[in-house]
N, C-alpha and C. Protein backbone atom coordinates (compact mmCIF):
# COMPACT_ATOMS: atom_id res chain seq x y z
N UNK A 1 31.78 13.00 79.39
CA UNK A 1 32.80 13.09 78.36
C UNK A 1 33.33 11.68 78.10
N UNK A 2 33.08 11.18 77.06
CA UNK A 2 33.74 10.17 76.63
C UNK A 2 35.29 10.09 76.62
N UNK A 3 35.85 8.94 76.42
CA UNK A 3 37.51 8.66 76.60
C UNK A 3 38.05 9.24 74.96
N UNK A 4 37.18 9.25 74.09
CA UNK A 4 38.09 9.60 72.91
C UNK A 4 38.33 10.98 73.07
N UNK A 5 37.05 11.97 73.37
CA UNK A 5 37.24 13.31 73.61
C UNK A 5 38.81 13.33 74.71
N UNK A 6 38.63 12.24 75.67
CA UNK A 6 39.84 13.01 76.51
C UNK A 6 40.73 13.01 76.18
N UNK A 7 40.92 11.72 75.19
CA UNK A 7 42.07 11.66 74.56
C UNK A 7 42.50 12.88 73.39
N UNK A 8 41.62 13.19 72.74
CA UNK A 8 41.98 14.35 71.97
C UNK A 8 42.41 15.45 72.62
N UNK A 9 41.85 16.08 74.07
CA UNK A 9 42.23 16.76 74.63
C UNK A 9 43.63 16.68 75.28
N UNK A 10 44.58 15.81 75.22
CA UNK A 10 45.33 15.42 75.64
C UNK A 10 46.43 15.02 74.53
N UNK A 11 46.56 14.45 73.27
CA UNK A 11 46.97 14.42 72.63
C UNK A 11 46.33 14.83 70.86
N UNK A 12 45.61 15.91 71.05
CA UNK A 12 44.81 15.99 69.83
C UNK A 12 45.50 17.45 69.18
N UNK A 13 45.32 17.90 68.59
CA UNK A 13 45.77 18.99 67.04
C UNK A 13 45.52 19.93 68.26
N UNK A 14 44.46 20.19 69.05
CA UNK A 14 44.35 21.38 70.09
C UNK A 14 45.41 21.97 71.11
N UNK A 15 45.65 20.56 71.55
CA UNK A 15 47.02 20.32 72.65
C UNK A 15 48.07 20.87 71.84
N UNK A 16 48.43 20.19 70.36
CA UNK A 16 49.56 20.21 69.59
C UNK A 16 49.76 22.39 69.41
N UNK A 17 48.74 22.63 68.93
CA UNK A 17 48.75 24.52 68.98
C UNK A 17 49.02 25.26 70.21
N UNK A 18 48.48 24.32 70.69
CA UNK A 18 48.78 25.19 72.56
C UNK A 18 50.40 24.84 72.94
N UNK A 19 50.88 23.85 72.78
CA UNK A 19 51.71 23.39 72.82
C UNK A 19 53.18 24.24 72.43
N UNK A 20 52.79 24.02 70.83
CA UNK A 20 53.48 25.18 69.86
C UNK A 20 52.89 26.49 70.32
N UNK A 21 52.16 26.80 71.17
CA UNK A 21 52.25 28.51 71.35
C UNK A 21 53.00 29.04 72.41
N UNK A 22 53.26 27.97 73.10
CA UNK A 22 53.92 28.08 74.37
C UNK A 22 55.19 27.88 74.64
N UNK A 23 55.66 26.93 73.44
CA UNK A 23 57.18 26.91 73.10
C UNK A 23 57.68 28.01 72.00
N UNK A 24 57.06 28.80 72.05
CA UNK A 24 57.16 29.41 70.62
C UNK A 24 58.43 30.71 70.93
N UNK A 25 58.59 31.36 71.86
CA UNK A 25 59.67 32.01 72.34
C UNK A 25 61.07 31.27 72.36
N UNK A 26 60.88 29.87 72.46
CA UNK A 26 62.38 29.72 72.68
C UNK A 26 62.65 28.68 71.37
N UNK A 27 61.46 28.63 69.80
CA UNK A 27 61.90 28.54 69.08
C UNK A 27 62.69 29.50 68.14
N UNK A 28 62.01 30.51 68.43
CA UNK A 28 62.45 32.19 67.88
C UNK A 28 63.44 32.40 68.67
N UNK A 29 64.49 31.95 69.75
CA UNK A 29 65.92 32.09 69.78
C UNK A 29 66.51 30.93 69.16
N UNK A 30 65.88 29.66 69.36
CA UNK A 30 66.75 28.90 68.25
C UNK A 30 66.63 29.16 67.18
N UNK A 31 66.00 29.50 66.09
CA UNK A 31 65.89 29.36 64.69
C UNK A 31 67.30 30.08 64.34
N UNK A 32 67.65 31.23 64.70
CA UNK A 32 69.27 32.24 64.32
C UNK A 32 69.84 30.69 64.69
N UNK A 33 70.56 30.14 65.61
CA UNK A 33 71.53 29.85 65.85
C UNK A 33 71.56 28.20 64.89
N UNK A 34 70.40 28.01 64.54
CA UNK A 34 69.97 26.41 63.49
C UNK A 34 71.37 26.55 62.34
N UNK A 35 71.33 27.63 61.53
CA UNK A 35 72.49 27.75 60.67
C UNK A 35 73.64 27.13 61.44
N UNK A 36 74.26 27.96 61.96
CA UNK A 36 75.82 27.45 62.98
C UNK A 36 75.51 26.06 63.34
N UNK A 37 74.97 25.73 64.31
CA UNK A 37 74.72 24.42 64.88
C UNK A 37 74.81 23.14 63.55
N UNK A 38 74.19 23.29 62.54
CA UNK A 38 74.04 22.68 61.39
C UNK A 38 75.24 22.56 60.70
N UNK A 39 75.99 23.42 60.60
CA UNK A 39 76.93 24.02 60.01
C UNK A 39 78.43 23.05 61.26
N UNK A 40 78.34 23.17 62.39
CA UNK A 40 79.23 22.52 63.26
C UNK A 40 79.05 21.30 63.32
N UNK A 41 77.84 20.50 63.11
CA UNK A 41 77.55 18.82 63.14
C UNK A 41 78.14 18.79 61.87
N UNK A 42 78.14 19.07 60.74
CA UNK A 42 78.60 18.65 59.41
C UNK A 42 79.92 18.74 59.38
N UNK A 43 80.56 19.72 59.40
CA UNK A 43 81.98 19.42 60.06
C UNK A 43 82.72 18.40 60.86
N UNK A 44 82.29 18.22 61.98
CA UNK A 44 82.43 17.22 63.18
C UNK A 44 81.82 16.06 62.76
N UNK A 45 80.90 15.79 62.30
CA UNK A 45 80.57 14.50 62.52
C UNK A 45 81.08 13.47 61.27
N UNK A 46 81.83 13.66 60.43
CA UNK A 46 82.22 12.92 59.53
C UNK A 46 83.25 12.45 60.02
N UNK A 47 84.29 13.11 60.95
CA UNK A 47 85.26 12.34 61.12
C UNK A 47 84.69 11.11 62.54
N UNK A 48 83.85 11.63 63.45
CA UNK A 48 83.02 10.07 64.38
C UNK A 48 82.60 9.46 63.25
N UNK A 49 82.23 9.21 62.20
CA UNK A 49 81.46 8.29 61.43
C UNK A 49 82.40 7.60 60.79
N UNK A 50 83.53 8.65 60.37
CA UNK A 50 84.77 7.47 60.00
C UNK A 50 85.41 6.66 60.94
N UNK A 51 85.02 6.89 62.05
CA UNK A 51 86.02 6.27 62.90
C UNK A 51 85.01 5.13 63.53
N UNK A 52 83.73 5.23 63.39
CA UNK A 52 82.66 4.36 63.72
C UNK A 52 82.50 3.36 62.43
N UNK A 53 82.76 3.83 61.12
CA UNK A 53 82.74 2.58 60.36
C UNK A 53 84.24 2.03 60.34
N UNK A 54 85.47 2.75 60.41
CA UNK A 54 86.76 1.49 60.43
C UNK A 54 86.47 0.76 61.46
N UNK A 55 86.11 1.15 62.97
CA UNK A 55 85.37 -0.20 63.52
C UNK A 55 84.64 -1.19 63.46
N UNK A 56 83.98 -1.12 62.54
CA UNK A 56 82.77 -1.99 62.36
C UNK A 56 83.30 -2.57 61.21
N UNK A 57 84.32 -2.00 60.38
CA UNK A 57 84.97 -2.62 59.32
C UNK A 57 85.92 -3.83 59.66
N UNK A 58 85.85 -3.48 60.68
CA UNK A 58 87.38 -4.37 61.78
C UNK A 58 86.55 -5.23 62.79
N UNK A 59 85.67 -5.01 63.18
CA UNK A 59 85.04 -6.10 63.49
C UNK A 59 84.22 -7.01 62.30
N UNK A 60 83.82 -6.37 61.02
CA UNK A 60 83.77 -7.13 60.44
C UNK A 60 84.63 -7.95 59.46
N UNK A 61 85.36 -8.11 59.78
CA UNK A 61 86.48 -8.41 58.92
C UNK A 61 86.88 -9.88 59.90
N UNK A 62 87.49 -9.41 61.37
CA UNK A 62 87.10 -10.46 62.40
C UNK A 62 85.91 -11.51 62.63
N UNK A 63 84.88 -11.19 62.77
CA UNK A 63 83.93 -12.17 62.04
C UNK A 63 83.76 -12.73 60.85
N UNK A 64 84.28 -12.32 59.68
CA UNK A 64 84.18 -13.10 58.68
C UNK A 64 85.38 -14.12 58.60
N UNK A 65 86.80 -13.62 59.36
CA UNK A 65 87.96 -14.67 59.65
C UNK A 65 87.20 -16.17 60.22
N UNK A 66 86.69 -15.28 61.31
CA UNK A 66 85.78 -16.71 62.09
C UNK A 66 85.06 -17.54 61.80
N UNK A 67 84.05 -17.06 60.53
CA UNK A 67 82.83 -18.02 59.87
C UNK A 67 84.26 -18.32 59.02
N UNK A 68 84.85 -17.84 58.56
CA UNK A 68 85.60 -19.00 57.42
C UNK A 68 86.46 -19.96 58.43
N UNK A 69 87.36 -19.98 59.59
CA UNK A 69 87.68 -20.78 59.95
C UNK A 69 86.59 -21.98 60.10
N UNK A 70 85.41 -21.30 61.17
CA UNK A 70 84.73 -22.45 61.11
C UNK A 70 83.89 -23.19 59.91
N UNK A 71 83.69 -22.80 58.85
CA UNK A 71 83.53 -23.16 57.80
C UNK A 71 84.41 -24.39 57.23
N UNK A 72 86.02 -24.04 57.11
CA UNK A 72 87.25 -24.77 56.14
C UNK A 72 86.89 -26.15 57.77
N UNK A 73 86.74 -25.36 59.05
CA UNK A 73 86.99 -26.72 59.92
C UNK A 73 86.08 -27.49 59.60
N UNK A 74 84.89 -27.26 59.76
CA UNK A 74 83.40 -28.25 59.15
C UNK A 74 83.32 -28.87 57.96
N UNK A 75 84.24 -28.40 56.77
CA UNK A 75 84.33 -29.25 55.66
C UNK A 75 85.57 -30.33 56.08
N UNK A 76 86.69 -30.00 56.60
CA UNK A 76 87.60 -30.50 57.02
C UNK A 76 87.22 -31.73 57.66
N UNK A 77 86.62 -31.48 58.78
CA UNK A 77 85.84 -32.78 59.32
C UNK A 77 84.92 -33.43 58.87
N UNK A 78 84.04 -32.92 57.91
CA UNK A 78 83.11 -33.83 56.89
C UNK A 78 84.18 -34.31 55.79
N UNK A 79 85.12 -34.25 55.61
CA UNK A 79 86.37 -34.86 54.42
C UNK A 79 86.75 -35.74 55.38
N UNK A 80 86.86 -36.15 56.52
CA UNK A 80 87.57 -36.68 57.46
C UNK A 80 87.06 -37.84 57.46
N UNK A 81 85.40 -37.55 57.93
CA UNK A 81 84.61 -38.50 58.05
C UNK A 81 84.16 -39.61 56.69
N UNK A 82 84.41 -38.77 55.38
CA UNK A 82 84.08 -39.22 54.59
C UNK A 82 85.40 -40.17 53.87
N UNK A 83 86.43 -39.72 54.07
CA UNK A 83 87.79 -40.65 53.74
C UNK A 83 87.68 -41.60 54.94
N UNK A 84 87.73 -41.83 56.30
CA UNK A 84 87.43 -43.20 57.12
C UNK A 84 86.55 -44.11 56.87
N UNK A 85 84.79 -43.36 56.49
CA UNK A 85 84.24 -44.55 55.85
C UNK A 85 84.59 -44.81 55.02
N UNK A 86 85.21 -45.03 53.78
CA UNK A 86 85.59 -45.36 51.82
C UNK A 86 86.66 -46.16 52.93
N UNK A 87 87.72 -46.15 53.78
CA UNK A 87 88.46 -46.61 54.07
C UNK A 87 88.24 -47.79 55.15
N UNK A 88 86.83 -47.56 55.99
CA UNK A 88 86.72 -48.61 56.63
C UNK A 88 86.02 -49.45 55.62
N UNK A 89 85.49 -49.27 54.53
CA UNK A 89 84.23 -50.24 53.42
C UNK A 89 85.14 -50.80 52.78
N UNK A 90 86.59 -50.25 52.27
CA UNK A 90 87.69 -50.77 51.60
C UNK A 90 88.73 -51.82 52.39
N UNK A 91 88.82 -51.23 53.39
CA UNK A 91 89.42 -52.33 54.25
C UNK A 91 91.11 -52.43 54.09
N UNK A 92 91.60 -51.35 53.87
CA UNK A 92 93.16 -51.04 53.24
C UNK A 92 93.87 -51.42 54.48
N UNK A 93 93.69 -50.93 55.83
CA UNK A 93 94.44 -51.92 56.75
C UNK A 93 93.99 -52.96 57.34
């Protein structure tokens, strides 16, 4: 037997039916209860998702404080640098 055969036997469409025939009882008690369950995540989960994006809204909001500080500081200090030289080439004191 070659390795592809084993592999099919092992992960091939054959396995996949046997698979599904054997779980197949305890999909036929879940399928009734799929409604409700579906029905309770949609409810519930909007308010975790609001409360997972004002976080992330708030941390992003905090990071963007930060790139702009360090931003205004990096121009700040390239203005710095650039008024000392004009001032050391000018020679004002």
């Amino acid at each position: 037997m070659c390795s592809s055969d084993l592999m099919l036997e092992q992960v091939g469409p054959k396995k996949l039916l046997d698979q599904l025939k054997a779980e197949a009882p305890q999909y036929a008690k879940l399928l009734p209860a799929l409604p409700r369950l579906l029905q309770d995540y949609l409810q519930h989960r909007p308010n975790d998702l609001r409360r997972e994006i004002d976080a992330l809204m708030a941390e992003q909001r905090r990071t963007n404080r930060l790139l702009q500080g360090l931003i205004y500081g990096g121009i700040g200090f390239v203005l710095g640098l650039i008024v000392t030289q004009v001032l050391l080439r000018i020679r004002l004191w």
